[in-house]
ModelCIF file with pLDDT and N, C-alpha, C, O atoms, coordinates in Angstrom:
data_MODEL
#
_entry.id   MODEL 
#
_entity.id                         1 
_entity.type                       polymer 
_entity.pdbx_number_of_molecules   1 
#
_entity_poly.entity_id                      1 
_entity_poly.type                           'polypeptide(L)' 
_entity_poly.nstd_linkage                   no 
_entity_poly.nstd_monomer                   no 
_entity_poly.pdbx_seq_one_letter_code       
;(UNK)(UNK)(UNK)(UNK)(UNK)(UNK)(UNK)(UNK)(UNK)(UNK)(UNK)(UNK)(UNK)(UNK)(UNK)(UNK)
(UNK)(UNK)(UNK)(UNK)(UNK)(UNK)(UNK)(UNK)(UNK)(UNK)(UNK)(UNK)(UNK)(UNK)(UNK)(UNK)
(UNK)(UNK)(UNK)(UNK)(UNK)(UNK)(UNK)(UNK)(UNK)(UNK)(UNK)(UNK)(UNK)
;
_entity_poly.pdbx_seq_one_letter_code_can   XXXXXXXXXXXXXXXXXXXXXXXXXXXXXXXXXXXXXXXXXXXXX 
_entity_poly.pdbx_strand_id                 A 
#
loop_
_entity_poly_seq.entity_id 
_entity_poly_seq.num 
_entity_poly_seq.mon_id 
_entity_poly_seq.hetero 
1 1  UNK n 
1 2  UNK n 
1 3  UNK n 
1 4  UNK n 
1 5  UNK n 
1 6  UNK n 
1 7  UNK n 
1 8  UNK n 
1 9  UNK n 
1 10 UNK n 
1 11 UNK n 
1 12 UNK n 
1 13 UNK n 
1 14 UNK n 
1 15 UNK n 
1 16 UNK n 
1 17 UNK n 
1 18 UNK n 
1 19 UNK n 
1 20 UNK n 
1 21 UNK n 
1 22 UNK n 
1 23 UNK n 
1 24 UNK n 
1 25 UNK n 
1 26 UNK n 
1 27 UNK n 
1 28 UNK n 
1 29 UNK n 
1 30 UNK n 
1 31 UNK n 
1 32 UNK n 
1 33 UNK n 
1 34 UNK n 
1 35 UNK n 
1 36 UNK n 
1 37 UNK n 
1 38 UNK n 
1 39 UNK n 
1 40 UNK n 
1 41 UNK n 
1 42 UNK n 
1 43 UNK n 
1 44 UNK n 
1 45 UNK n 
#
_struct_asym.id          A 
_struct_asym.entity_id   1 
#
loop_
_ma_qa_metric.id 
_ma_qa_metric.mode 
_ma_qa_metric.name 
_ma_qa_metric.software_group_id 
_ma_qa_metric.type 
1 global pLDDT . pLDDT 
2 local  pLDDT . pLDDT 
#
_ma_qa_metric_global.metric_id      1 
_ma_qa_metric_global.metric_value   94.04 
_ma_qa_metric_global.model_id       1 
_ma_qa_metric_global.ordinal_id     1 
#
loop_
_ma_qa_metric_local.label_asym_id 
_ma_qa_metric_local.label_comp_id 
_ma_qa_metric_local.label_seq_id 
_ma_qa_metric_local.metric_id 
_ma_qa_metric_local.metric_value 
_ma_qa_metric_local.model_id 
_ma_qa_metric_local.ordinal_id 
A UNK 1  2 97.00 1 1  
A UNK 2  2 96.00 1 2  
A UNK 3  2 92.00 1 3  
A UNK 4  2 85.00 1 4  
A UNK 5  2 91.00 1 5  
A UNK 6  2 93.00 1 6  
A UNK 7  2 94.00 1 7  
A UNK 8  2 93.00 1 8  
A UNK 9  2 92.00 1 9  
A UNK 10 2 94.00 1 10 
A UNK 11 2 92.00 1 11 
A UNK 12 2 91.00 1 12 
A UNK 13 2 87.00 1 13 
A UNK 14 2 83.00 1 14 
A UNK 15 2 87.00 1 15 
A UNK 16 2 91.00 1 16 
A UNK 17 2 89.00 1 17 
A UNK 18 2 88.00 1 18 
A UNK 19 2 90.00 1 19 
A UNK 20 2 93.00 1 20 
A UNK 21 2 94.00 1 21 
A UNK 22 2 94.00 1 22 
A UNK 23 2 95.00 1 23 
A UNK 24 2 96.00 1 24 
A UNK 25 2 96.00 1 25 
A UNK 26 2 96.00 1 26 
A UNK 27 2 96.00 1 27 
A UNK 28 2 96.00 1 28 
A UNK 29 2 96.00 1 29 
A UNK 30 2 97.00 1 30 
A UNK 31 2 97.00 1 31 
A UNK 32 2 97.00 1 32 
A UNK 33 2 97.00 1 33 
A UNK 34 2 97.00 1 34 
A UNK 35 2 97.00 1 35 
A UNK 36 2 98.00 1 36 
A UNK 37 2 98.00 1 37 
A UNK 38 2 98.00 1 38 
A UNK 39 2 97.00 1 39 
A UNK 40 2 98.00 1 40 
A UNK 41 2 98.00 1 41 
A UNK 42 2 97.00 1 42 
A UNK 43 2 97.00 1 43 
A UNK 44 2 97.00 1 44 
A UNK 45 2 95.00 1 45 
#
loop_
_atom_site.group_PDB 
_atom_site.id 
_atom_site.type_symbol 
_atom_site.label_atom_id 
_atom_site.label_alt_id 
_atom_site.label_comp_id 
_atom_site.label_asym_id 
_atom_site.label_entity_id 
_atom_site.label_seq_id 
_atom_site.pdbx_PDB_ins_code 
_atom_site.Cartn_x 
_atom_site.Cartn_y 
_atom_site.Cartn_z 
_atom_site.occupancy 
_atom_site.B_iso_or_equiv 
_atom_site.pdbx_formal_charge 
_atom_site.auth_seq_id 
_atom_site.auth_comp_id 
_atom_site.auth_asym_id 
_atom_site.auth_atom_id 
_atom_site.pdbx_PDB_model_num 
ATOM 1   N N  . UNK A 1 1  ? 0.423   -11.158 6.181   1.00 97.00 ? 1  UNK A N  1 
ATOM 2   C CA . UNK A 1 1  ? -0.731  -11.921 6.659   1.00 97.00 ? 1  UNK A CA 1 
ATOM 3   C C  . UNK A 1 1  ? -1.523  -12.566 5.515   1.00 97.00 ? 1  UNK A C  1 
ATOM 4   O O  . UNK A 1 1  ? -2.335  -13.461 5.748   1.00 97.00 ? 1  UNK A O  1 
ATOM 5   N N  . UNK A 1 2  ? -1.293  -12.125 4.321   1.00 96.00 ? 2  UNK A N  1 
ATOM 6   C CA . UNK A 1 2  ? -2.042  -12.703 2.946   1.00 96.00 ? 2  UNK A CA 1 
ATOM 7   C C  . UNK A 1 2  ? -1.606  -14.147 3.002   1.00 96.00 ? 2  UNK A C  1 
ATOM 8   O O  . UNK A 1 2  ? -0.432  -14.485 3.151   1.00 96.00 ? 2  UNK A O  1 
ATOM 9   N N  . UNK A 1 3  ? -2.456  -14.842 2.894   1.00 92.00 ? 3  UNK A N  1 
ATOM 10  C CA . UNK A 1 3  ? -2.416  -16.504 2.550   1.00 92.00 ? 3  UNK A CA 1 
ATOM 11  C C  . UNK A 1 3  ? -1.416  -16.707 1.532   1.00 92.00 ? 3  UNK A C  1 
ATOM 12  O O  . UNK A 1 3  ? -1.409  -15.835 0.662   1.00 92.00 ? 3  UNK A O  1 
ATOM 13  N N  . UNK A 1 4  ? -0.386  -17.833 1.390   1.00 85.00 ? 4  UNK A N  1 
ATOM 14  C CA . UNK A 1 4  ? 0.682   -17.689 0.237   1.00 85.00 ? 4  UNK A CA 1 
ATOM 15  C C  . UNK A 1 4  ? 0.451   -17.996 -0.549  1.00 85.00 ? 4  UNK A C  1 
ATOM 16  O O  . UNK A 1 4  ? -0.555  -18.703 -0.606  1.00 85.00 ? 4  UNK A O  1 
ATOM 17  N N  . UNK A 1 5  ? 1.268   -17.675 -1.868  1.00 91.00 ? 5  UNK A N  1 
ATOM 18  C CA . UNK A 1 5  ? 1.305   -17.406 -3.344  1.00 91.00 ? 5  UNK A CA 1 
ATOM 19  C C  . UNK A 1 5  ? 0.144   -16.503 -3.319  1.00 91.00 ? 5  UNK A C  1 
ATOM 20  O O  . UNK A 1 5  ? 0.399   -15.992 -4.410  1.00 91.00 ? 5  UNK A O  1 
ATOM 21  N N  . UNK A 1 6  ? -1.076  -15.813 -2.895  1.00 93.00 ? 6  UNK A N  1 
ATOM 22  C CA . UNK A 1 6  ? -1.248  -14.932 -3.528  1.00 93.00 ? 6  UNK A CA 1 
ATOM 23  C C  . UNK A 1 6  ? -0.354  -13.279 -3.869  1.00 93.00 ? 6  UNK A C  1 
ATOM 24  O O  . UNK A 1 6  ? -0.855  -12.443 -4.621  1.00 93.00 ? 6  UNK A O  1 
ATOM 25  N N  . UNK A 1 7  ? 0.511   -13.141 -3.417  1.00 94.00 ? 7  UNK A N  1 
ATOM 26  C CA . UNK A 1 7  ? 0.856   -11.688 -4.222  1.00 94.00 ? 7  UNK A CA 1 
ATOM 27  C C  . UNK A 1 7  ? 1.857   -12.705 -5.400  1.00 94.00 ? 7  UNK A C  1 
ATOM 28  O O  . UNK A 1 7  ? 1.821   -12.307 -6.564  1.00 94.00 ? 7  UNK A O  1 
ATOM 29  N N  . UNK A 1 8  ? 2.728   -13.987 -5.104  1.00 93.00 ? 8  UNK A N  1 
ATOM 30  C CA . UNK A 1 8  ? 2.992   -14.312 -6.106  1.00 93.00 ? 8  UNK A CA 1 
ATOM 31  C C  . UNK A 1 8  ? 2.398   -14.651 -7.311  1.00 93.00 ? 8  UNK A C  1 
ATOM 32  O O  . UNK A 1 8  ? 3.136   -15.011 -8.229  1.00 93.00 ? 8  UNK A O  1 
ATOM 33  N N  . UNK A 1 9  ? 0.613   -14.578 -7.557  1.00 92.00 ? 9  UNK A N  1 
ATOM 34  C CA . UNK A 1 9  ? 0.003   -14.425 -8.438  1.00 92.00 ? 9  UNK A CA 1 
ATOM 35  C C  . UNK A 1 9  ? 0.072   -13.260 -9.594  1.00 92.00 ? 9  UNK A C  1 
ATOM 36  O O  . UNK A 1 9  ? -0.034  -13.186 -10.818 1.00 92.00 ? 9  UNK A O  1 
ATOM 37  N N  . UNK A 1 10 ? 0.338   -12.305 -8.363  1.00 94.00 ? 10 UNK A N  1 
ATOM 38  C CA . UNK A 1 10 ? 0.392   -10.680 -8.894  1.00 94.00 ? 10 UNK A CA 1 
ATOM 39  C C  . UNK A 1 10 ? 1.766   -10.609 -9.828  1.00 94.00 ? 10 UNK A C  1 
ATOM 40  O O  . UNK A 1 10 ? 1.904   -10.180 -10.973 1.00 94.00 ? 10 UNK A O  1 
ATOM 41  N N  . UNK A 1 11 ? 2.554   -11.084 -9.076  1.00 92.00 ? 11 UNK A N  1 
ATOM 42  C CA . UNK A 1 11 ? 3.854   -11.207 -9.492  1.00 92.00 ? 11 UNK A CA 1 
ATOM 43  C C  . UNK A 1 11 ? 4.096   -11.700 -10.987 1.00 92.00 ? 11 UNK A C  1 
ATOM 44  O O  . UNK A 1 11 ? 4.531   -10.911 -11.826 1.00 92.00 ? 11 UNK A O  1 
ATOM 45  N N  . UNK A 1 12 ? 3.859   -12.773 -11.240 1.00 91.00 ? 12 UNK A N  1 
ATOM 46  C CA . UNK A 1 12 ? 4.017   -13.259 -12.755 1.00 91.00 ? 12 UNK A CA 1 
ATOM 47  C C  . UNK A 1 12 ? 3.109   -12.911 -13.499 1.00 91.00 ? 12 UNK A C  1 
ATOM 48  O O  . UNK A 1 12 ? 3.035   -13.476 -14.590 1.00 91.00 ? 12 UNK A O  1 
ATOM 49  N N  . UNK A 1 13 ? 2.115   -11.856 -13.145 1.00 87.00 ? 13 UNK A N  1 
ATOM 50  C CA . UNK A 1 13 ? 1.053   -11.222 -14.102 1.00 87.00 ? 13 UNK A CA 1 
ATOM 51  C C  . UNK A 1 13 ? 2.415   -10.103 -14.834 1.00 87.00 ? 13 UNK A C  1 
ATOM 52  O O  . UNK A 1 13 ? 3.256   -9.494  -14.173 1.00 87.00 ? 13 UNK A O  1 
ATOM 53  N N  . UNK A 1 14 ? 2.292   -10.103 -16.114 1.00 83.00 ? 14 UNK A N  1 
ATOM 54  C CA . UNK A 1 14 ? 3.153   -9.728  -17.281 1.00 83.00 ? 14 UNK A CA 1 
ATOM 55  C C  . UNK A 1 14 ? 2.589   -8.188  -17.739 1.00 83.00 ? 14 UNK A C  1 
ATOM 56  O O  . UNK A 1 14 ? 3.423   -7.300  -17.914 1.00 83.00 ? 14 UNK A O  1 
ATOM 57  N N  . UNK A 1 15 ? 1.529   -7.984  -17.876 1.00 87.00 ? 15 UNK A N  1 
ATOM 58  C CA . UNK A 1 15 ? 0.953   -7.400  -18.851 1.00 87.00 ? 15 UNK A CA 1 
ATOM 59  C C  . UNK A 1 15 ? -0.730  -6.904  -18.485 1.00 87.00 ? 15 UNK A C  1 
ATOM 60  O O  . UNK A 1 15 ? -1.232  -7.573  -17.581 1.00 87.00 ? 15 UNK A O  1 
ATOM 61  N N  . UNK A 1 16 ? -1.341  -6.167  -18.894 1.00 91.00 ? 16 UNK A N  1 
ATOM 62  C CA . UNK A 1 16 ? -2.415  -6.141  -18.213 1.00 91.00 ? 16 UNK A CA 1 
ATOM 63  C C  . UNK A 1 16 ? -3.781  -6.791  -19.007 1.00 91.00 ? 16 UNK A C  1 
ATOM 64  O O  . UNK A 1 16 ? -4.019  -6.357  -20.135 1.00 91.00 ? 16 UNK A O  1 
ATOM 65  N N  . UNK A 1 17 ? -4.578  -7.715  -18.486 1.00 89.00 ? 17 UNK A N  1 
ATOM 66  C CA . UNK A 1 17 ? -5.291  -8.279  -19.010 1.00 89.00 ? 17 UNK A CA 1 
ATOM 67  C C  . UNK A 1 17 ? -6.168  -8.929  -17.946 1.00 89.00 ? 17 UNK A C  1 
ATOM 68  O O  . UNK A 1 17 ? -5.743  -8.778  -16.801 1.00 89.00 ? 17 UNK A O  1 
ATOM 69  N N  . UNK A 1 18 ? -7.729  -9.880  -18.125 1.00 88.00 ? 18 UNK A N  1 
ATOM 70  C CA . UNK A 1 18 ? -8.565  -10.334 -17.307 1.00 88.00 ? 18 UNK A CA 1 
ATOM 71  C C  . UNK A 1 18 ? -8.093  -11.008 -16.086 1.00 88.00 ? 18 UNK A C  1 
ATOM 72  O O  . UNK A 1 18 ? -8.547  -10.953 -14.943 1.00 88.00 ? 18 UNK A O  1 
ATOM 73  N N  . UNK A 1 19 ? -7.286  -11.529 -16.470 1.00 90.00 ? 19 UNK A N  1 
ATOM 74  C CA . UNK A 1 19 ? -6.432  -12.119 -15.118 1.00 90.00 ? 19 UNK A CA 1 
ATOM 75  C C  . UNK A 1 19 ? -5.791  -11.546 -14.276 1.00 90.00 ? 19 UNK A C  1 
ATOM 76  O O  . UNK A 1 19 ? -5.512  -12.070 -13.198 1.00 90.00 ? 19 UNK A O  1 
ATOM 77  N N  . UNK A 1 20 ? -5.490  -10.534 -14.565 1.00 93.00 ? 20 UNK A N  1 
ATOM 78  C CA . UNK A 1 20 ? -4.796  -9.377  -13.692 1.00 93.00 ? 20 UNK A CA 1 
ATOM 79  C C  . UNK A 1 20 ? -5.783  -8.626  -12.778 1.00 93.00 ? 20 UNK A C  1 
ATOM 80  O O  . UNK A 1 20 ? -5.669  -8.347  -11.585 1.00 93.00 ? 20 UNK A O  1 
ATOM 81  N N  . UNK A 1 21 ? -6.636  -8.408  -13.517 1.00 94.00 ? 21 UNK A N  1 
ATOM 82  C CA . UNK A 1 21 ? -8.036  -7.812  -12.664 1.00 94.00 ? 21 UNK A CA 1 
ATOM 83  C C  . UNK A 1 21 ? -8.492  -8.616  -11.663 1.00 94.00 ? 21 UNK A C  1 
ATOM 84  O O  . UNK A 1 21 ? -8.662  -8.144  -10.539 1.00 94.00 ? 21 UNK A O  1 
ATOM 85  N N  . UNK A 1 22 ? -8.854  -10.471 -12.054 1.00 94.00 ? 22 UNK A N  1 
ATOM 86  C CA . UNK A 1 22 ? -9.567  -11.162 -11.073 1.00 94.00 ? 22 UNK A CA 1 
ATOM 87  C C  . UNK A 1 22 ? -8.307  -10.945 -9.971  1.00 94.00 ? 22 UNK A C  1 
ATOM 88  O O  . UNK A 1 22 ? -8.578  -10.259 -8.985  1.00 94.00 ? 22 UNK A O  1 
ATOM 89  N N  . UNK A 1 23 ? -7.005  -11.469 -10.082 1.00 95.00 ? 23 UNK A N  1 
ATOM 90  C CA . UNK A 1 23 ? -5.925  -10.779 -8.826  1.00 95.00 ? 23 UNK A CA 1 
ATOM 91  C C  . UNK A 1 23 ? -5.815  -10.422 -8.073  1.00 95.00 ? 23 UNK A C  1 
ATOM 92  O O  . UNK A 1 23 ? -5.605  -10.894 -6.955  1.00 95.00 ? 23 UNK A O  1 
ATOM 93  N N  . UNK A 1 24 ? -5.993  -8.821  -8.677  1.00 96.00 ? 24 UNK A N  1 
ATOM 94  C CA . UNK A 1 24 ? -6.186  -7.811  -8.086  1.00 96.00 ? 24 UNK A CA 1 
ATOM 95  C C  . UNK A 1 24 ? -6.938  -7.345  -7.333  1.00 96.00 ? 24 UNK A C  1 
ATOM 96  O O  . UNK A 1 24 ? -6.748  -6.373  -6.602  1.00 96.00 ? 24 UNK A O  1 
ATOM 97  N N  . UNK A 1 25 ? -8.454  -8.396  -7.494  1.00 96.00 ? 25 UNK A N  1 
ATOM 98  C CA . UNK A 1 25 ? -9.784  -7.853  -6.976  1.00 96.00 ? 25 UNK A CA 1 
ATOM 99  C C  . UNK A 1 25 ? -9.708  -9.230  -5.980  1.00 96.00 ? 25 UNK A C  1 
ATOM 100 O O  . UNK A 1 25 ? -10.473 -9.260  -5.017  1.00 96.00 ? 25 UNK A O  1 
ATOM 101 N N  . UNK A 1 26 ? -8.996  -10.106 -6.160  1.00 96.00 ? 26 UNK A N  1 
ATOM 102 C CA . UNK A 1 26 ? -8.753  -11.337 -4.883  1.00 96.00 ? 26 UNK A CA 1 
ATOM 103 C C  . UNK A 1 26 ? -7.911  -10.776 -3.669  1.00 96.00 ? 26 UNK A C  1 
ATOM 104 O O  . UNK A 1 26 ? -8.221  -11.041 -2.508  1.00 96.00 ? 26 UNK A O  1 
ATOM 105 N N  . UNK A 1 27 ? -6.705  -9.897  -4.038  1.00 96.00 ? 27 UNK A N  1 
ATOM 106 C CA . UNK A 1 27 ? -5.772  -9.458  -3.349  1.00 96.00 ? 27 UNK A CA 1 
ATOM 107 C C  . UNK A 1 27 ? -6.656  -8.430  -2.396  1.00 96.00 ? 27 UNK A C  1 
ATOM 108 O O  . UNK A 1 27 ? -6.511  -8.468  -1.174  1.00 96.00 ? 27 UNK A O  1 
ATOM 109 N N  . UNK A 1 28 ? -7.747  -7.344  -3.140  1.00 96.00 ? 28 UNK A N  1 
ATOM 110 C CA . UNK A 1 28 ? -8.144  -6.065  -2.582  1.00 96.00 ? 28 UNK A CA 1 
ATOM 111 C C  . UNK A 1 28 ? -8.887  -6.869  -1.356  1.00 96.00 ? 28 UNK A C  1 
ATOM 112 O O  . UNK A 1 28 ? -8.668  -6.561  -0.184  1.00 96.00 ? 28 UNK A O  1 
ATOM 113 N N  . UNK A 1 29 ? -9.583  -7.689  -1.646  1.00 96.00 ? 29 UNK A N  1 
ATOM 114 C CA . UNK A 1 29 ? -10.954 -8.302  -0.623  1.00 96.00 ? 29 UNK A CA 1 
ATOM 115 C C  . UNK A 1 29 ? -9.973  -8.967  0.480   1.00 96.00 ? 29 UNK A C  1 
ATOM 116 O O  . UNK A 1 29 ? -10.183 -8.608  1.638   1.00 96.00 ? 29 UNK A O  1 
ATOM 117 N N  . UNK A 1 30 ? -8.986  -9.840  0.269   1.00 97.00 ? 30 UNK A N  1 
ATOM 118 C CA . UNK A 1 30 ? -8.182  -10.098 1.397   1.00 97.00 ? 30 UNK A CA 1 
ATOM 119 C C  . UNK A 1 30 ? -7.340  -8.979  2.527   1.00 97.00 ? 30 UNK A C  1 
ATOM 120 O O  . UNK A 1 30 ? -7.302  -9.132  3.747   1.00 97.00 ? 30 UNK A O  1 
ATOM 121 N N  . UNK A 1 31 ? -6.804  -8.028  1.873   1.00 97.00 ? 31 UNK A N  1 
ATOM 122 C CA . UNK A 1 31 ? -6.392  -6.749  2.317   1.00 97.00 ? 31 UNK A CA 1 
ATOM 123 C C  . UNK A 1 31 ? -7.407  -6.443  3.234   1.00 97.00 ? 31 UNK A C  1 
ATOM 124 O O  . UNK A 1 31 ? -7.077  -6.714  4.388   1.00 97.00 ? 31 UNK A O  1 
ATOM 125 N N  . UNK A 1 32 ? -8.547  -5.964  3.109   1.00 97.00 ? 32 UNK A N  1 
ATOM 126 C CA . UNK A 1 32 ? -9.728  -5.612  3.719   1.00 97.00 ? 32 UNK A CA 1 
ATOM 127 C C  . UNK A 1 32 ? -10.082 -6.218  4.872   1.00 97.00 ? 32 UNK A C  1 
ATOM 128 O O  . UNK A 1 32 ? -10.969 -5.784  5.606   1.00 97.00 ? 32 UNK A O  1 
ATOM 129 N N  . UNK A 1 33 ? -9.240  -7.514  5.152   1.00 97.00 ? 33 UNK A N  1 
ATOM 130 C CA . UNK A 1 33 ? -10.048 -8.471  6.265   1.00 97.00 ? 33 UNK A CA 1 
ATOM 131 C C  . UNK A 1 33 ? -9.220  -8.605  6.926   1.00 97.00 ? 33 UNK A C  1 
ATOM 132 O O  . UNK A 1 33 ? -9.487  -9.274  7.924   1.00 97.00 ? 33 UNK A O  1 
ATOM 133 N N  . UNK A 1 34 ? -7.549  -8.010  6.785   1.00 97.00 ? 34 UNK A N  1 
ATOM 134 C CA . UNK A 1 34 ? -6.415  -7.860  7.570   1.00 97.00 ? 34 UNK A CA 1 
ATOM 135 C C  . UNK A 1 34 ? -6.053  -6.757  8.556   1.00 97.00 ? 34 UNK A C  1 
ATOM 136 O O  . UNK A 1 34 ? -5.958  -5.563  8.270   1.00 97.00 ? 34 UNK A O  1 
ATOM 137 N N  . UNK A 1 35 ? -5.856  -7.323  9.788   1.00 97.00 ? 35 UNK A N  1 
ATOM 138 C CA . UNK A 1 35 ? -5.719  -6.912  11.203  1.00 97.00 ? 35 UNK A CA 1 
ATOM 139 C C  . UNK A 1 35 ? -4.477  -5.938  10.836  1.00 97.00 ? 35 UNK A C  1 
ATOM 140 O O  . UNK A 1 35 ? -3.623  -6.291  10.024  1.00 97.00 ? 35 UNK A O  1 
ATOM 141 N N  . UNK A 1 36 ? -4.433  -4.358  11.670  1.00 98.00 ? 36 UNK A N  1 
ATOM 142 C CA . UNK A 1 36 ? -3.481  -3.644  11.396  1.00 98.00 ? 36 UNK A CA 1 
ATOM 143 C C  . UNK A 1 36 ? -2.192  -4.302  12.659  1.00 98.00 ? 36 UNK A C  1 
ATOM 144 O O  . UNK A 1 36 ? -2.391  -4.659  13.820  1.00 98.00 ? 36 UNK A O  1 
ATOM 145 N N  . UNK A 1 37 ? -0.896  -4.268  11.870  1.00 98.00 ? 37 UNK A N  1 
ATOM 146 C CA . UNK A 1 37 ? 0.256   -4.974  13.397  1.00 98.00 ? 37 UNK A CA 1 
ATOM 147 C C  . UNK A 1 37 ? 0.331   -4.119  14.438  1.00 98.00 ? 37 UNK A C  1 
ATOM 148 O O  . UNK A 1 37 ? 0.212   -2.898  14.541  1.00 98.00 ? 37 UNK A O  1 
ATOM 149 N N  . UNK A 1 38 ? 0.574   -5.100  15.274  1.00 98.00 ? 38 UNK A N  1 
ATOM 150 C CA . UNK A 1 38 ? 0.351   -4.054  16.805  1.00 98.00 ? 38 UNK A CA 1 
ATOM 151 C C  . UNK A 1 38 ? 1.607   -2.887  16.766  1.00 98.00 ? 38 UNK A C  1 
ATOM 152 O O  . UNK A 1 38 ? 1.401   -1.784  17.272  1.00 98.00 ? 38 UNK A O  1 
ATOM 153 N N  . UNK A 1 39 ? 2.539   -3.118  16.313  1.00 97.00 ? 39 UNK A N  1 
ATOM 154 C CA . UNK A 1 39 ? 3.555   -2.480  16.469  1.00 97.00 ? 39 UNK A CA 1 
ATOM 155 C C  . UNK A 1 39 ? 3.085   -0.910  15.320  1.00 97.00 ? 39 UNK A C  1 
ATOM 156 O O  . UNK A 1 39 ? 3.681   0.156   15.471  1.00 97.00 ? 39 UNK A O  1 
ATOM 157 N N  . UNK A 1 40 ? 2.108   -1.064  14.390  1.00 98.00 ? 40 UNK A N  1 
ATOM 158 C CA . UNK A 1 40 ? 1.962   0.298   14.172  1.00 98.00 ? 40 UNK A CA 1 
ATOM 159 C C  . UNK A 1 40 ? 0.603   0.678   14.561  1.00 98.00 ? 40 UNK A C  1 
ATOM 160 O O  . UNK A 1 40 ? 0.209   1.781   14.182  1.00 98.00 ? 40 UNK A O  1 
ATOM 161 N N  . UNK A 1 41 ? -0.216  -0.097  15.294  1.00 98.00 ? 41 UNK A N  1 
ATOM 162 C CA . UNK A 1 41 ? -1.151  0.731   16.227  1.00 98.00 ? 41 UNK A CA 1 
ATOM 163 C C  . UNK A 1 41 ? -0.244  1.737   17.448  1.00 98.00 ? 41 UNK A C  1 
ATOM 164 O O  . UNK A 1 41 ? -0.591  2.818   17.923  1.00 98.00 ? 41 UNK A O  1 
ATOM 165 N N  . UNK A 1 42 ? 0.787   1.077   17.676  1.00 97.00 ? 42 UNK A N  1 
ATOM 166 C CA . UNK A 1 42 ? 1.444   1.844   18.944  1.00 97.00 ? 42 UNK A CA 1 
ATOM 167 C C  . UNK A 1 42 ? 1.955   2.749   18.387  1.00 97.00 ? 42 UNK A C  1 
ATOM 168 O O  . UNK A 1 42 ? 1.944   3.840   18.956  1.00 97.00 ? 42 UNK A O  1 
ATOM 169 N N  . UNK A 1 43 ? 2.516   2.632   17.217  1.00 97.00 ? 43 UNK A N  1 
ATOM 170 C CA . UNK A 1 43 ? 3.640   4.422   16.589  1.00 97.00 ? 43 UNK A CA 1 
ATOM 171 C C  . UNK A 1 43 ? 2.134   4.765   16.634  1.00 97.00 ? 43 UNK A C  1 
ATOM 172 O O  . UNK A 1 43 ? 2.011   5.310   17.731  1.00 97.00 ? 43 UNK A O  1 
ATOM 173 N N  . UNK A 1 44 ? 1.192   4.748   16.171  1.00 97.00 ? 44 UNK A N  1 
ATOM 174 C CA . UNK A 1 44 ? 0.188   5.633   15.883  1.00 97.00 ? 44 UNK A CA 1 
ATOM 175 C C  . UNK A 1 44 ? -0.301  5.955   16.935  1.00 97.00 ? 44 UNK A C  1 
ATOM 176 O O  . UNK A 1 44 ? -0.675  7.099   16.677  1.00 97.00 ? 44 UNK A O  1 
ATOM 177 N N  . UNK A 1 45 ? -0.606  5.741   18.081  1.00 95.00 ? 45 UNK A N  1 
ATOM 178 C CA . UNK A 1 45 ? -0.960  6.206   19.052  1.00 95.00 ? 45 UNK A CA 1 
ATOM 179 C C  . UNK A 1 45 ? 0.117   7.015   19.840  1.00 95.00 ? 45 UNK A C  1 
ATOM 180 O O  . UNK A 1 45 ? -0.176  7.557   20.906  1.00 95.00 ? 45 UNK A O  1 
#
């Protein structure tokens, strides 16, 4: 459900440095606003 190229951002991050962080902290806030799939609300129930 993430909008594209962002995990391919993550992806060509090499090494760890400032850019890896802003990423990471773009990736976390999108995660957060994503609907769980119906298909594992139902195993879970």
């Amino acid at each position: 459900q993430l909008p594209e190229g962002v995990l391919n951002k993550l992806y060509s991050c090499k090494s760890w440095d400032d850019e890896i962080e802003r990423v990471i902290e773009l990736i976390q806030k999108k995660l957060k606003n994503l609907v769980v799939p119906e298909k594992t609300l139902n195993f879970v129930k």
